[in-house]
C-alpha atoms as a PDB file:
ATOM      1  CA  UNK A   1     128.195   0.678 101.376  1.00  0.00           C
ATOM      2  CA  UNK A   2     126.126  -1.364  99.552  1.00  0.00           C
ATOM      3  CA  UNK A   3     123.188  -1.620 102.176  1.00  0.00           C
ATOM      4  CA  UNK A   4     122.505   2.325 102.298  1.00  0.00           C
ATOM      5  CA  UNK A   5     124.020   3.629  99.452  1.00  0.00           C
ATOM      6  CA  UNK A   6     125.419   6.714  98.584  1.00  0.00           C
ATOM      7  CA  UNK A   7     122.538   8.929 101.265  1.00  0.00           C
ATOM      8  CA  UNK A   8     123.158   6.082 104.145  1.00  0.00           C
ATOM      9  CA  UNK A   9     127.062   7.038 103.398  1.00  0.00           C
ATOM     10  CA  UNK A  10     126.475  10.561 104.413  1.00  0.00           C
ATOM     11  CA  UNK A  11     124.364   9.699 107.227  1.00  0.00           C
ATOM     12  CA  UNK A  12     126.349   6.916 108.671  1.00  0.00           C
ATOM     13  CA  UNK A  13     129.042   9.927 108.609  1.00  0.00           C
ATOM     14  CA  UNK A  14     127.161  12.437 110.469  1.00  0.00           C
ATOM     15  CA  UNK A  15     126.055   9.581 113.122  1.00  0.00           C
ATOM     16  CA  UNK A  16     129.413   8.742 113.931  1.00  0.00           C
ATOM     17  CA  UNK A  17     130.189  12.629 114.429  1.00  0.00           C
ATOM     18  CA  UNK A  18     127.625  13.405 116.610  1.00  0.00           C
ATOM     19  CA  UNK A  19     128.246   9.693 118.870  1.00  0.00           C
ATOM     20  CA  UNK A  20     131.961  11.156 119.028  1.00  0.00           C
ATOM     21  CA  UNK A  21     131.027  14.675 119.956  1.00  0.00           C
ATOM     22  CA  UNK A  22     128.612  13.464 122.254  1.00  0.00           C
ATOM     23  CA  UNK A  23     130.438  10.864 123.812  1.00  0.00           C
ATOM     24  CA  UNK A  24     133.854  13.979 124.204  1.00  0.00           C
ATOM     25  CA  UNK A  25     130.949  16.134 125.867  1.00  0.00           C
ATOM     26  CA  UNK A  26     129.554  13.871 128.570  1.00  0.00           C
ATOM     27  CA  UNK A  27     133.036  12.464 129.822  1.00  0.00           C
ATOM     28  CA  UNK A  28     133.841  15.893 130.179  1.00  0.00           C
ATOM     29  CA  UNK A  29     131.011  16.752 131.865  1.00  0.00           C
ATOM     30  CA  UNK A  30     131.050  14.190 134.357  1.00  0.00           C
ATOM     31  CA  UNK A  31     134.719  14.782 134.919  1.00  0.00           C
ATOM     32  CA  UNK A  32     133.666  18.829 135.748  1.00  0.00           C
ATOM     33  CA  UNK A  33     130.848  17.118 137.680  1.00  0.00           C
ATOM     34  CA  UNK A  34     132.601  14.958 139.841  1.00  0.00           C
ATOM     35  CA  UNK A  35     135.943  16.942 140.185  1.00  0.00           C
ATOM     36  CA  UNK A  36     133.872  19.482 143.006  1.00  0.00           C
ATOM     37  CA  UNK A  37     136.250  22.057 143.861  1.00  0.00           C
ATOM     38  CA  UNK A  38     134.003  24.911 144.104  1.00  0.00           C
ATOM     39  CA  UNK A  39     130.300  23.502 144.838  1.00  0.00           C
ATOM     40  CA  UNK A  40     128.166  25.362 142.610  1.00  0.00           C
ATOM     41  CA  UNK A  41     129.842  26.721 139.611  1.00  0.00           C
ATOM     42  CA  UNK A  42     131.663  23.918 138.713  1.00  0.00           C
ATOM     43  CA  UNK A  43     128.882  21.467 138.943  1.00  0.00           C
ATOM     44  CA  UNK A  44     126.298  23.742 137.660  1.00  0.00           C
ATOM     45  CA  UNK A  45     128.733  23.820 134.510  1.00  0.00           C
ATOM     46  CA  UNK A  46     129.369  19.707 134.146  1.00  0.00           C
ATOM     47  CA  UNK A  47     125.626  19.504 133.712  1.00  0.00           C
ATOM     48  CA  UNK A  48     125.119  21.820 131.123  1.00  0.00           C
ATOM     49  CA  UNK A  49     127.528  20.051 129.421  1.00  0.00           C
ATOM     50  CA  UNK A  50     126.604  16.810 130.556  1.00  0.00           C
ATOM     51  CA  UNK A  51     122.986  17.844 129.182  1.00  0.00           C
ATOM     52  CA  UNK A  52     124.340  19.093 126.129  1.00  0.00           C
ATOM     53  CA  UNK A  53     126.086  15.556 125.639  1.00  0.00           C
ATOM     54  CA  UNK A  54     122.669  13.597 125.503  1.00  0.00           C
ATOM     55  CA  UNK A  55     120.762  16.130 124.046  1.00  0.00           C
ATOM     56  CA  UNK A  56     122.992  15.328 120.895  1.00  0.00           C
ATOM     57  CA  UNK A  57     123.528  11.421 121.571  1.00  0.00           C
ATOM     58  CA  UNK A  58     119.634  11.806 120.965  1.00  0.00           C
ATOM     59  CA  UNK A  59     119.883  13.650 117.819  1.00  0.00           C
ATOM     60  CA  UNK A  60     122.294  10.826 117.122  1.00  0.00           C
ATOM     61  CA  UNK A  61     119.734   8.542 117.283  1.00  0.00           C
ATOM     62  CA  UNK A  62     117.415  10.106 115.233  1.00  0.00           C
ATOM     63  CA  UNK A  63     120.440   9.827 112.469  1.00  0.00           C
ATOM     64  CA  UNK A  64     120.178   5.896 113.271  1.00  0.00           C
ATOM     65  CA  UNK A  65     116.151   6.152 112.116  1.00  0.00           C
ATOM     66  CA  UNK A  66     117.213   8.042 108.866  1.00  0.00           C
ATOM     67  CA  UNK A  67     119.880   5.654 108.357  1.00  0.00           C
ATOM     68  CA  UNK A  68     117.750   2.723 108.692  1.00  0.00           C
ATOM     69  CA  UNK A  69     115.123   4.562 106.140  1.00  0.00           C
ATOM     70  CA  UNK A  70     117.482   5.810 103.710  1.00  0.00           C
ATOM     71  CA  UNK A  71     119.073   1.568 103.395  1.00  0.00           C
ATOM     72  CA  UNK A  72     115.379   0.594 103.255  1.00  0.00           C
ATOM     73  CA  UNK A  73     114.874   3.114 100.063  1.00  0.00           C
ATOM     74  CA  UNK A  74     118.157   2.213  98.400  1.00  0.00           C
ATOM     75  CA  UNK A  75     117.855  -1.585  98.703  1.00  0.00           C
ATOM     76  CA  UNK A  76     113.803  -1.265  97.530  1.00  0.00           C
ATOM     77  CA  UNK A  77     113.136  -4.314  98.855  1.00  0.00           C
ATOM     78  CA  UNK A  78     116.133  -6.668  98.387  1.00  0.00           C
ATOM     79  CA  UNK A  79     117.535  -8.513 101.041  1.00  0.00           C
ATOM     80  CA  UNK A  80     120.261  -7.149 103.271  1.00  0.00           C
ATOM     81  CA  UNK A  81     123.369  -8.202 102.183  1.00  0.00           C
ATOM     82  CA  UNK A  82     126.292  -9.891 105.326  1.00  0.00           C
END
């Protein structure tokens, strides 16, 4: 892309895999949350995963700082380009 060059490529990359993996992980762990058959094993379970489903959507946007960074080096201080 020509806003975050070849670095903001492989970023851009790894943000959209860890949106996707995060965003698998917390439907499924509301969907274990909510489903309730057993009280406390199967709840106990949706929010671990549920936990571990934000806990990388955050990483994720820590890759949206980077990315942000890495266009700001590459364009060394030309515009943005629409």
């Amino acid at each position: 892309m020509q806003n975050y060059g070849p670095e903001g490529d492989v970023l851009l990359t790894a943000y959209t895999a860890d949106f996707s993996v995060a965003f698998l992980l917390c439907c499924l762990g509301a969907a274990l949350f909510s489903a309730r058959s057993s009280p406390g094993s199967l709840a106990a379970k949706g929010y671990c995963i549920l936990g571990a489903g934000i806990l990388i959507g955050l990483l994720g946007m820590f890759r949206v700082m980077q990315l942000a960074d890495a266009g700001r080096n590459f364009r060394a201080g030309r515009p943005f380009n629409r």
